[in-house]
Protein backbone atom coordinates (compact mmCIF):
# COMPACT_ATOMS: atom_id res chain seq x y z
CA UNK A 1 2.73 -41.97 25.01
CA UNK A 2 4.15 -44.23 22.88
CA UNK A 3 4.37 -47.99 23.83
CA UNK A 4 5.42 -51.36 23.34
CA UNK A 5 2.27 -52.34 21.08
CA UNK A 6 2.66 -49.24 18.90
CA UNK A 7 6.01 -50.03 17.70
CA UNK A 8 4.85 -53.85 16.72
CA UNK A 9 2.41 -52.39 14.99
CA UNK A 10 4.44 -50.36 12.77
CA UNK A 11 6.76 -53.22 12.16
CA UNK A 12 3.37 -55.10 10.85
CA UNK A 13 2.84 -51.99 8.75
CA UNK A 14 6.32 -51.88 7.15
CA UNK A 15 6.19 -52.59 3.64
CA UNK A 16 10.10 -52.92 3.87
CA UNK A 17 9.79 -55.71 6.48
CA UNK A 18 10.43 -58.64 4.30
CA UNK A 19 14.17 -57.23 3.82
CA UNK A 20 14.67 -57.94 6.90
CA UNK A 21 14.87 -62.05 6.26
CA UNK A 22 17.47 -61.54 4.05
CA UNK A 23 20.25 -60.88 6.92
CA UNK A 24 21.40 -62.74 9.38
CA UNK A 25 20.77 -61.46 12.26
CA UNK A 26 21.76 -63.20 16.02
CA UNK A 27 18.87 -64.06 17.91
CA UNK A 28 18.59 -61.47 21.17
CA UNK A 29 20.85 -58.68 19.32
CA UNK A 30 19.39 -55.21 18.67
CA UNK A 31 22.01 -54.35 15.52
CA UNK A 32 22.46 -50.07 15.39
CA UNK A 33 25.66 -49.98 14.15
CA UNK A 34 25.28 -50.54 10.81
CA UNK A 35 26.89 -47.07 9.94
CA UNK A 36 30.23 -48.28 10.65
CA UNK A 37 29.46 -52.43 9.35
CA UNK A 38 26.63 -53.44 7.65
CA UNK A 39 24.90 -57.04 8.27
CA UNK A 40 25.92 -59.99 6.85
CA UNK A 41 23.57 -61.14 4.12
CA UNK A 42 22.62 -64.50 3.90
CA UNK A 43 23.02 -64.92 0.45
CA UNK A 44 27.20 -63.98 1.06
CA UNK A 45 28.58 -67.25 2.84
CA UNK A 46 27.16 -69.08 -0.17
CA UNK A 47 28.15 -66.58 -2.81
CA UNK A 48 31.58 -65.85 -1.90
CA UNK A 49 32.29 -70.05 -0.87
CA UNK A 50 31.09 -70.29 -4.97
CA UNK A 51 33.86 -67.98 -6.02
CA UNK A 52 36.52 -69.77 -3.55
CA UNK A 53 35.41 -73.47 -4.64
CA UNK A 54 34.37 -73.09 -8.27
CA UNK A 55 35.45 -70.09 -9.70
CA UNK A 56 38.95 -70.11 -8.28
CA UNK A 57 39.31 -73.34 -7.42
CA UNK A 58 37.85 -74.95 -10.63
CA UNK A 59 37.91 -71.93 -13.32
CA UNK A 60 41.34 -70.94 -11.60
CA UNK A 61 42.73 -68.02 -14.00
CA UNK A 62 40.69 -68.72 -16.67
CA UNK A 63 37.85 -67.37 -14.37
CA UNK A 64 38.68 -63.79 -15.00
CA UNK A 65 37.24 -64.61 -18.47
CA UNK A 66 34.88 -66.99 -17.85
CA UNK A 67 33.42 -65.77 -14.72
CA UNK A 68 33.98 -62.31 -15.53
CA UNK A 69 36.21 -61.16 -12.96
CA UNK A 70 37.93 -58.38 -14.75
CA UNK A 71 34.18 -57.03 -15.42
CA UNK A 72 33.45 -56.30 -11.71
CA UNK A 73 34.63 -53.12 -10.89
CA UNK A 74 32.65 -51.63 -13.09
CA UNK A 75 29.39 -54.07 -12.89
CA UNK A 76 29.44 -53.02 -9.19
CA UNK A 77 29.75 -49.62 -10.01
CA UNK A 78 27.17 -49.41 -12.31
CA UNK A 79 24.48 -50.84 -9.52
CA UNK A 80 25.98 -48.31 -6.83
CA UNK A 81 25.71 -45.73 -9.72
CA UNK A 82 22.01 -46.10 -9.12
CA UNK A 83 22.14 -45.43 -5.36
CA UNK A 84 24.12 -42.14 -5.69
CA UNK A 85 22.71 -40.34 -9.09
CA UNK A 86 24.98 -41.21 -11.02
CA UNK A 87 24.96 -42.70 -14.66
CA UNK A 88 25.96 -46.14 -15.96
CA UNK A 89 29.80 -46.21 -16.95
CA UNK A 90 30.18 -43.45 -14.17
CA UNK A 91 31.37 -45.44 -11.15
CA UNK A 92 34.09 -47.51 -10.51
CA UNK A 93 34.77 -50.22 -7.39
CA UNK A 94 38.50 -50.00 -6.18
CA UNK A 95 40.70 -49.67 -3.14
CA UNK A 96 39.67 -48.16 -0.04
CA UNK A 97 38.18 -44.93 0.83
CA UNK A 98 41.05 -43.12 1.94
CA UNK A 99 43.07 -44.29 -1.20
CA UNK A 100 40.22 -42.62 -3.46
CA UNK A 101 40.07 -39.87 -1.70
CA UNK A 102 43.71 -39.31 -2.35
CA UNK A 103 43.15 -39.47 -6.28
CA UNK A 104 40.15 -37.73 -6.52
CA UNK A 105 41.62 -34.40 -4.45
CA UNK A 106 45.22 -35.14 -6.64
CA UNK A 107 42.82 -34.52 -9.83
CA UNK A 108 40.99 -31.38 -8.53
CA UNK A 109 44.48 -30.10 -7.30
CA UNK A 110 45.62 -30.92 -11.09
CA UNK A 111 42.53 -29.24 -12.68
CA UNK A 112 42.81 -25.92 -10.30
CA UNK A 113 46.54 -25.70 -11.33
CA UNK A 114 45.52 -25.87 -14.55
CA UNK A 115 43.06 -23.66 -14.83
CA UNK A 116 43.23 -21.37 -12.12
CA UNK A 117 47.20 -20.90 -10.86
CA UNK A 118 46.74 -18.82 -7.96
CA UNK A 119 44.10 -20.85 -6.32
CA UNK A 120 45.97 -23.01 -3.47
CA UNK A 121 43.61 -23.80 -0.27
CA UNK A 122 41.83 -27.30 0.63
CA UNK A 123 38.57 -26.25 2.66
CA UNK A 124 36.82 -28.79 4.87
CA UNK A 125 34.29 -29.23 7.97
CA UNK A 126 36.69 -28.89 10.90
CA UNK A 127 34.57 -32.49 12.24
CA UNK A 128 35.10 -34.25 9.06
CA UNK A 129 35.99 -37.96 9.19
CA UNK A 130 39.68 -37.77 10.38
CA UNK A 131 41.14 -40.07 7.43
CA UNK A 132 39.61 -37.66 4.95
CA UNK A 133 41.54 -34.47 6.84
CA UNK A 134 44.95 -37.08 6.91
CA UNK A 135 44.59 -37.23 3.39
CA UNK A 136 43.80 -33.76 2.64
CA UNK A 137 46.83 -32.73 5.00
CA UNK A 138 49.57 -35.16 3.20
CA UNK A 139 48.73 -33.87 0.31
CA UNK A 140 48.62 -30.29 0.91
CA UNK A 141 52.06 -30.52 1.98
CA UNK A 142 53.35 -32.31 -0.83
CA UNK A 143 51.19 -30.19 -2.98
CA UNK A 144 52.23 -26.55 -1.62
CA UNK A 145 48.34 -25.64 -0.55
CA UNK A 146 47.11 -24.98 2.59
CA UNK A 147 44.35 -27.24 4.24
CA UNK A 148 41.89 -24.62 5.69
CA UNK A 149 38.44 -26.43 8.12
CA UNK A 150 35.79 -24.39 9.41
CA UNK A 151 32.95 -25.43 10.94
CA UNK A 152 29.61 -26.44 9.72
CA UNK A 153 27.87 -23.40 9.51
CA UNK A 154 31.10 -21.32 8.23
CA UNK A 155 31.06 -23.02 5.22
CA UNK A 156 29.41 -20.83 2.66
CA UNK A 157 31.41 -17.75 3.34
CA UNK A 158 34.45 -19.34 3.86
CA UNK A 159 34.51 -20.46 0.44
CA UNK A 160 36.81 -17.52 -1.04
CA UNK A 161 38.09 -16.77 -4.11
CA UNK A 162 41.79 -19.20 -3.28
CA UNK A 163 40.07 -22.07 -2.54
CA UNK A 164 40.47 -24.58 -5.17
CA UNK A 165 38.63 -27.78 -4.02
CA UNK A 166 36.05 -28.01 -1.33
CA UNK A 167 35.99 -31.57 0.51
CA UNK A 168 33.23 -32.20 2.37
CA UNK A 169 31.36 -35.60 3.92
CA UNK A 170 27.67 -35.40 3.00
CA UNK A 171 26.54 -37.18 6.48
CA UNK A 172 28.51 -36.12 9.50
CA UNK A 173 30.27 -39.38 11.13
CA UNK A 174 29.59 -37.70 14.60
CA UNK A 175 26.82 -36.24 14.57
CA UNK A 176 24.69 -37.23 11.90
CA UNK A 177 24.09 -33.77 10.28
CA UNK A 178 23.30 -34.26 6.24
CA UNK A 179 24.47 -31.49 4.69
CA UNK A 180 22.82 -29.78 1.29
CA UNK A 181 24.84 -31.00 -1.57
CA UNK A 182 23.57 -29.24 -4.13
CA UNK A 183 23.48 -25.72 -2.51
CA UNK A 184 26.95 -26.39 -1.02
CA UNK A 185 28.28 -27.64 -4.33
CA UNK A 186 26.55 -23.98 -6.04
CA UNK A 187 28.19 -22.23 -3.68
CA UNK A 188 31.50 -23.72 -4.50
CA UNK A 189 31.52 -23.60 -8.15
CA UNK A 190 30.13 -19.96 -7.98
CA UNK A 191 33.40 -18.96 -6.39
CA UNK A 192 35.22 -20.83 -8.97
CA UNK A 193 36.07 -23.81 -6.29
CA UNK A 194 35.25 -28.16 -7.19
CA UNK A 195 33.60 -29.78 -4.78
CA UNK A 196 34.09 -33.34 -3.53
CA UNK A 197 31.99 -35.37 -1.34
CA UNK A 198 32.83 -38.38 0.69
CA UNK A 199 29.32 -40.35 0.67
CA UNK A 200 30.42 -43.36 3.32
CA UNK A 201 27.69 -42.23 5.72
CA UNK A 202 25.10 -41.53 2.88
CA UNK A 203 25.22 -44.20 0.16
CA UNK A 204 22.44 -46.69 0.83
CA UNK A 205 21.00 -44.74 3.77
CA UNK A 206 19.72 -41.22 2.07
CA UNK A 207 18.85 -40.08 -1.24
CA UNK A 208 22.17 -38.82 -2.95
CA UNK A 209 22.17 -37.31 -6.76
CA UNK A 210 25.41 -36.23 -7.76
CA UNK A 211 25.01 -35.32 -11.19
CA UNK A 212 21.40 -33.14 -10.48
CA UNK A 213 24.04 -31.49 -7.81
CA UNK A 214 26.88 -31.24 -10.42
CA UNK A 215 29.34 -32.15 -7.95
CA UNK A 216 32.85 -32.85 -9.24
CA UNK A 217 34.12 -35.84 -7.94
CA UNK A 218 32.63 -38.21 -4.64
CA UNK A 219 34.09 -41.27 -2.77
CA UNK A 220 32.82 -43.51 -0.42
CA UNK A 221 32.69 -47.20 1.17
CA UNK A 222 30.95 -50.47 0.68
CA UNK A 223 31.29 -51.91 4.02
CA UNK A 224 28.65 -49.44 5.92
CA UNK A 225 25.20 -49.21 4.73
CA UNK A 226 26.06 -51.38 1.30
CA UNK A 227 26.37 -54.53 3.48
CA UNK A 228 29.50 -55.47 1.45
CA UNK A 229 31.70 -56.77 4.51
CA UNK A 230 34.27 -55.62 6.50
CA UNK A 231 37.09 -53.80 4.21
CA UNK A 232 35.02 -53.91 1.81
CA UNK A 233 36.29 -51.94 -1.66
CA UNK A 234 35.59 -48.40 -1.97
CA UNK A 235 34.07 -46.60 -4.77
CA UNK A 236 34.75 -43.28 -6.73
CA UNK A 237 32.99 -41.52 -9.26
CA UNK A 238 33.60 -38.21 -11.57
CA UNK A 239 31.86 -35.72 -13.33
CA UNK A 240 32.21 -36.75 -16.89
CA UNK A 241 32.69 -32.95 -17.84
CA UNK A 242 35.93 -33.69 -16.23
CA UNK A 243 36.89 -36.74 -17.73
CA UNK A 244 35.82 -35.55 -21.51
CA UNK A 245 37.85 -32.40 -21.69
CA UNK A 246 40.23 -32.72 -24.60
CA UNK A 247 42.69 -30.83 -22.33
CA UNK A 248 41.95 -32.74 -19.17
CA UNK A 249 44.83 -32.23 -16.50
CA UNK A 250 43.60 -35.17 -14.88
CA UNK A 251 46.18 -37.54 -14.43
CA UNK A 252 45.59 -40.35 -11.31
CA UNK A 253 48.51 -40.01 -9.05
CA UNK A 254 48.25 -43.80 -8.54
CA UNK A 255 48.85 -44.67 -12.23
CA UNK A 256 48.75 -48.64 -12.01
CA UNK A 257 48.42 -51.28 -14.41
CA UNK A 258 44.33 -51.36 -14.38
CA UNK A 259 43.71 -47.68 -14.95
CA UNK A 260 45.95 -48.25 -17.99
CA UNK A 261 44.35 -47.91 -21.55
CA UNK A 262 44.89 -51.27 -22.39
CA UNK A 263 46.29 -52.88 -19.68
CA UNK A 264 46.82 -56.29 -20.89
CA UNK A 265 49.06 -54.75 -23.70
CA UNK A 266 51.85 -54.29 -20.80
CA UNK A 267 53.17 -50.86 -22.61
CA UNK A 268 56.38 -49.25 -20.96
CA UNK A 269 54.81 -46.21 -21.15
CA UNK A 270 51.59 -45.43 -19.06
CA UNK A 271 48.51 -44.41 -20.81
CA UNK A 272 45.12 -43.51 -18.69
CA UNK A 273 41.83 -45.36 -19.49
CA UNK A 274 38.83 -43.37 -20.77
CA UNK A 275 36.42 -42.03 -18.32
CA UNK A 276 36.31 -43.57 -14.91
CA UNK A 277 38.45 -46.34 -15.02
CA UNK A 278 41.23 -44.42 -15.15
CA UNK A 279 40.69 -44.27 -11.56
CA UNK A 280 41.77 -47.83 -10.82
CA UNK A 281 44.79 -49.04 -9.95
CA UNK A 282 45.86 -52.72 -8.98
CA UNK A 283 44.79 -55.88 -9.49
CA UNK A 284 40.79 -56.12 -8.12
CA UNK A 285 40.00 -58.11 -4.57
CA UNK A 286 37.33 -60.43 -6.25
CA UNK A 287 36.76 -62.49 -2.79
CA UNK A 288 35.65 -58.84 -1.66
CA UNK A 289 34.23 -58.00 -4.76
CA UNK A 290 31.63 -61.15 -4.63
CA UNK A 291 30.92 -60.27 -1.13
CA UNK A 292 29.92 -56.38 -1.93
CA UNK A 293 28.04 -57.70 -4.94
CA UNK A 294 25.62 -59.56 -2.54
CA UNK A 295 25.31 -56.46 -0.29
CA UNK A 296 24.12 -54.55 -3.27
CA UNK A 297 21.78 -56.99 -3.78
CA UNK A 298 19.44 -56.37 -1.01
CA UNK A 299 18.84 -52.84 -2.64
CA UNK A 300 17.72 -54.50 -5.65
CA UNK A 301 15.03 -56.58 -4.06
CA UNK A 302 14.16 -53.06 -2.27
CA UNK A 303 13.73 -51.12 -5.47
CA UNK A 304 10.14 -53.04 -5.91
CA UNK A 305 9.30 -52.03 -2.34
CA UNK A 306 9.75 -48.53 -2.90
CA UNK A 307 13.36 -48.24 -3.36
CA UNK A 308 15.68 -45.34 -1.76
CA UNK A 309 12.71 -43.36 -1.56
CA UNK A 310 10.47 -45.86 0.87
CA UNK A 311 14.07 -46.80 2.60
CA UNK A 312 14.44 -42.90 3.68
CA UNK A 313 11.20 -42.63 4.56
CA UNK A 314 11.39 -45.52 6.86
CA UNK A 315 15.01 -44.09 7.90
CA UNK A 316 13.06 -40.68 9.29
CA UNK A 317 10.61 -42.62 11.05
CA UNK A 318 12.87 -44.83 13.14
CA UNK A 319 15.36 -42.15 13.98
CA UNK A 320 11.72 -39.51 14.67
CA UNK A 321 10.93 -42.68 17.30
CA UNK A 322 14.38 -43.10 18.70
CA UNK A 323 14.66 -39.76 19.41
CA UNK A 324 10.97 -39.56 20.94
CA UNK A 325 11.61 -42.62 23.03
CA UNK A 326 14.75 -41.27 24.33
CA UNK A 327 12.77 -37.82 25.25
CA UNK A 328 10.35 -40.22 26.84
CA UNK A 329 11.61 -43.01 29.01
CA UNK A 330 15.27 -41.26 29.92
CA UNK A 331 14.45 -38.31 31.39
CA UNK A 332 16.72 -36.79 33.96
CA UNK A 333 20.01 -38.38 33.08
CA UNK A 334 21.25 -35.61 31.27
CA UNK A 335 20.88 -37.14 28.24
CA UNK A 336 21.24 -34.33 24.76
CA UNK A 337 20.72 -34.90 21.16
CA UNK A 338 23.30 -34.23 19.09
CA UNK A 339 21.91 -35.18 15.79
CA UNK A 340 19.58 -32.40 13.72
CA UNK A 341 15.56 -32.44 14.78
CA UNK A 342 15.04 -30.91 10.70
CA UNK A 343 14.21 -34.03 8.89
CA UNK A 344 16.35 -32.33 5.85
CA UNK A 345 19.25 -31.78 7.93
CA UNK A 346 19.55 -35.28 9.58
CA UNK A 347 21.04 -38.50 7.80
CA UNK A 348 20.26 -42.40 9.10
CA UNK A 349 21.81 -41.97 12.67
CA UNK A 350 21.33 -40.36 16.03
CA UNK A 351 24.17 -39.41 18.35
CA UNK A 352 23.57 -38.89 21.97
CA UNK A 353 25.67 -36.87 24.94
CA UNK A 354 25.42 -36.45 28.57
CA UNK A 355 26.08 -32.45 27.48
CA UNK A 356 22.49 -31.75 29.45
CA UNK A 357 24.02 -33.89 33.14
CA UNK A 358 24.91 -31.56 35.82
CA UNK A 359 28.64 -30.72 35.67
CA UNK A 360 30.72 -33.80 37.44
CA UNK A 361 27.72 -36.08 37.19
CA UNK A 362 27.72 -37.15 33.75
CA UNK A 363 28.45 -40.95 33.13
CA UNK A 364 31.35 -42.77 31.70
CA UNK A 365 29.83 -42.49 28.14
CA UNK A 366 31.86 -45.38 26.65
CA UNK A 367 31.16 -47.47 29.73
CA UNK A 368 27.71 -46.65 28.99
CA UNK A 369 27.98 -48.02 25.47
CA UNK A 370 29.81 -50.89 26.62
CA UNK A 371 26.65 -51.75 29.01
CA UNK A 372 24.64 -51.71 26.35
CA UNK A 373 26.26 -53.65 24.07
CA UNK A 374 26.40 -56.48 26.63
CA UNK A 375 23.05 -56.43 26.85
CA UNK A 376 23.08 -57.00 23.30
CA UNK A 377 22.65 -53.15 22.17
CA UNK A 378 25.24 -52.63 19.36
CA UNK A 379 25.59 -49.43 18.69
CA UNK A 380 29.12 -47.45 18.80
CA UNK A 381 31.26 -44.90 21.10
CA UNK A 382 32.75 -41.95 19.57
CA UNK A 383 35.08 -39.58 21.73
CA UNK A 384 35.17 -36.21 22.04
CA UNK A 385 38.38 -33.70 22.08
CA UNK A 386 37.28 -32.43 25.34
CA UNK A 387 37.21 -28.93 23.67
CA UNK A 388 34.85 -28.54 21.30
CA UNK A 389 33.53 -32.12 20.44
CA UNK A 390 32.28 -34.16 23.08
CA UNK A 391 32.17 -37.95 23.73
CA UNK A 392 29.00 -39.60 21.81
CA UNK A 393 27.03 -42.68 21.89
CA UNK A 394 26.13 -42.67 17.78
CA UNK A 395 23.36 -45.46 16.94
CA UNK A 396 22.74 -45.99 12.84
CA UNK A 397 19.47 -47.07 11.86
CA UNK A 398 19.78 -49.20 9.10
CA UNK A 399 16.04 -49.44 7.24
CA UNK A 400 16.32 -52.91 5.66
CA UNK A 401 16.52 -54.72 8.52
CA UNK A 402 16.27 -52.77 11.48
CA UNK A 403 12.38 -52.43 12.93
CA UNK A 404 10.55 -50.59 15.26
CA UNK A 405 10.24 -52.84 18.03
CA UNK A 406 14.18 -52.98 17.94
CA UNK A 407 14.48 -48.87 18.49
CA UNK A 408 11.68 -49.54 21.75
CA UNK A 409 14.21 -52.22 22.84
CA UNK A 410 17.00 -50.33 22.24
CA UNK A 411 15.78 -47.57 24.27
CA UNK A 412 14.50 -49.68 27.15
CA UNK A 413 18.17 -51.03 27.58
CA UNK A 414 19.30 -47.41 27.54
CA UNK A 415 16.86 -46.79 30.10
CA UNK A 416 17.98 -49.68 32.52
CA UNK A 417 21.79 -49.13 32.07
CA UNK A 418 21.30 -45.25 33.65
CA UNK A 419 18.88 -46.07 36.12
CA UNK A 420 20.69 -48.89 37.73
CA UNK A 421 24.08 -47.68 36.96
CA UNK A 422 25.13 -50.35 35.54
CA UNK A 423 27.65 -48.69 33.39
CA UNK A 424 29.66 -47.79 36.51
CA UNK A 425 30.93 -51.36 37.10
CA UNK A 426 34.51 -51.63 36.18
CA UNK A 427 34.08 -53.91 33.54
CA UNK A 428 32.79 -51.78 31.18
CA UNK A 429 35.29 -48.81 31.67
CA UNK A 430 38.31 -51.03 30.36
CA UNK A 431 38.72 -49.94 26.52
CA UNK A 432 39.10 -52.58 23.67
CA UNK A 433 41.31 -51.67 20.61
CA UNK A 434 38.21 -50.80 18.49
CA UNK A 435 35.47 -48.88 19.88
C-alpha cells in the first residue's frame, strides 16, 4: 500500500529534484499538463524583457548582427538536435508544426515521384494528431495521392508496395502509446516507403534517435515538453542522405526568402540553401526564439543529472505510481487505463476513461476534469468520437519539475471529485473554448 510518506520520500531521493526550482510554479497547483504547455521558466521573463529592452530596443536592427539574431534558428536547433539523435547542422527552428509538416511530406511526395512514379498513398495511424491528418489530406488532394490511416496495430502490413511516405506521431496525443521508431521506420523503407515522424509528444519527454532509426524526415513543437512558451516555433529535421543527393528532388514548397542560398543577396530567382536550412522560410520570431532558448535550457542543467536517460527513468516511475495510485484509491468508479502498462510501449502521459463504469453510469468526463482543475489539478480533457475513441482525461508527467508527492495529490483530488460527485454540479459541465 502505497502512502503519503512513500511518495515524499522519493521526491527526497530524486536526483532530478533541483530542476524543479528552476520553474515557476503557483503555489497550491498540481501542473500535469505539460504535454500540451510546458512551465514557464524563471529564467524567461528576464531573458526575453533583455531582448525587448536591449537588444531591440537599444541594438534595434543592428542586433541581428550584434546579438546574433539571424544565428538562432539554427543555434536552437543544434541544442534540440541533441534531444532527438540528431547531429549538429541537422535541425532547424521555424514556423509551426503543422507548417513543417506540410514541407517535410511535400519533399517525400517530391522524392517518391522521383524515384518511384507509381507509388501514390499517404499512410497514417487512424488516431494521429488531427492537424497532422489536415495536412496530410490537403495535400493529397492537391498532390493526386490518396491518404490511407489504419490503426495502430495495422501498421506493419499495411505498409504495401504504393505507399510512398509513412507519417506517423511517435507518442500518441490520446493515449500515450510510444510507438517503435526504428522497427516501424525498417518496415517502411523495406517496402520502399520514407517515413516521417511528428515528435511533439516525444521531444524532451523520451529518448528519440532519429539517425540510429534512419528515419527520413521528423517535425515537432517547442511549446510542450521544451518549455519554450505558448506558440512556440516548431522544429524540422532531415536525413542528410536526402539533402546531399546531387539529384535531390527536394524542393520546399514554401520557398521564402530565408531558405534562400544567400538570402541577403535578394536574387529574382530562388535558389535553396544547403542542407537543412533550406527548410526555412520567413523572417524568424526572435521574441519566441529567446523564450524557447530558455526552455532548452533546463535540459542543459539536466544533462549533469543524468540527462534524457535519468529524465525517462524518472518519467516511468511517476506514470508506474500514477497508474498504481489510481488502481488503488479509485476503485469502483469505473475508472480504465488507456495508456500502455509495457514500459517500452508507453511515452510521459497517462490517459484515463470511465470505459470500465456500468453502461449509463459513467460521469461527465470533462466535468470531471473541470473539477479537478478547480481544485487546482491541471491536467487536460480529450473527447472521444463516440465510435471508436472515447472521451479521456490525459495527465502528462513532466520529469523536471513534476514530483511524487504531486502524482499522490493528484490522485487524492481524483479520488474526492468521484466520491462526492462533485463533477456533477453544473458548473463544471459548461465548456470553455479550449479544453
Amino acid at each position: 500500500m502505497l502512502t503519503l510518506a512513500d511518495c515524499r520520500a522519493l521526491d527526497a531521493a530524486d536526483p532530478l529534484r533541483p530542476l524543479r526550482d528552476l520553474f515557476s510554479l503557483p503555489a497550491g497547483i498540481v501542473y500535469l499538463d505539460g504535454n500540451s504547455l510546458g512551465a514557464l521558466p524563471k529564467s524567461t521573463a528576464t531573458r526575453v524583457a533583455e531582448v525587448v529592452s536591449q537588444e531591440w530596443g537599444e541594438g534595434l536592427i543592428r542586433s541581428w548582427n550584434s546579438a546574433g539574431w539571424i544565428n538562432l534558428p539554427q543555434a536552437l536547433g543544434d541544442r534540440i538536435a541533441r534531444l532527438i539523435g540528431a547531429a549538429p547542422g541537422e535541425v532547424v527552428v521555424a514556423d509551426s508544426t503543422s507548417v513543417n509538416l506540410y514541407k517535410v511530406l511535400s519533399a517525400a511526395m517530391a522524392i517518391s515521384r522521383h524515384d518511384a512514379p507509381g507509388r501514390n498513398a499517404v499512410l497514417s495511424e487512424r488516431s494521429n494528431f488531427p492537424t497532422d491528418l489536415y495536412i496530410a489530406q490537403s495535400l493529397c488532394e492537391q498532390q493526386g495521392f490518396e491518404l490511407r490511416l489504419v490503426e495502430a496495430a495495422e501498421l506493419p502490413a499495411a505498409i504495401k508496395r504504393d505507399v510512398a511516405a509513412l507519417m506517423l506521431t511517435h507518442v500518441n496525443y490520446r493515449t500515450g502509446a510510444l510507438l517503435d521508431m526504428a522497427s516501424i521506420t525498417a518496415h517502411a523503407h523495406a517496402a520502399g516507403a520514407l517515413a516521417i515522424w511528428d515528435l511533439s509528444h516525444s521531444a524532451g519527454a523520451v529518448p528519440v534517435d532519429l539517425n540510429t532509426a534512419n528515419a527520413d524526415f521528423a517535425v515537432g513543437c517547442g511549446y510542450k515538453y521544451l518549455n519554450g512558451g505558448p506558440g512556440a516555433p516548431a522544429f524540422v529535421w532531415a536525413n542528410t542522405r536526402h539533402l546531399a543527393r546531387q539529384d535531390s528532388p527536394i524542393r520546399q514548397p514554401l520557398s521564402g526568402w530565408l531558405g534562400h542560398a544567400a538570402p541577403f543577396e535578394f536574387a529574382t530567382a530562388y535558389a535553396p540553401a544547403a542542407g537543412i536550412a533550406r527548410f526555412q522560410c520567413g523572417t524568424p520570431p526572435v521574441l519566441s526564439l529567446a523564450a524557447l532558448d530558455c526552455g532548452l535550457g533546463t535540459f542543459e542543467a539536466a544533462e549533469g543529472l543524468g540527462g534524457m536517460g535519468a529524465i525517462r527513468q524518472k518519467s516511468l516511475a511517476l506514470t508506474d505510481l500514477f497508474i498504481a495510485l489510481v488502481e488503488q484509491l479509485c476503485p469502483g468508479n469505473g475508472l480504465a487505463i488507456e495508456t500502455p502498462l509495457p514500459h517500452q510501449l508507453r511515452g510521459s502521459q497517462v490517459s484515463l476513461s470511465f470505459a470500465a463504469a456500468p453502461a449509463g453510469a459513467a460521469p461527465n468526463t470533462y466535468a470531471v476534469m473541470q473539477a479537478l482543475i478547480s481544485r487546482g489539478v491541471i491536467g487536460d480533457f480529450r473527447a472521444g468520437d463516440g465510435d471508436t475513441q472515447k472521451d479521456l482525461l490525459r495527465f502528462g508527467f513532466t520529469p523536471l519539475y513534476v514530483g511524487y508527492e504531486d502524482v499522490w495529490q493528484a490522485v487524492g483530488h481524483l479520488k474526492q471529485v468521484l466520491d462526492t460527485r462533485q463533477w456533477a454540479e453544473p458548473e463544471f459541465a459548461r465548456k470553455h473554448a479550449v479544453t
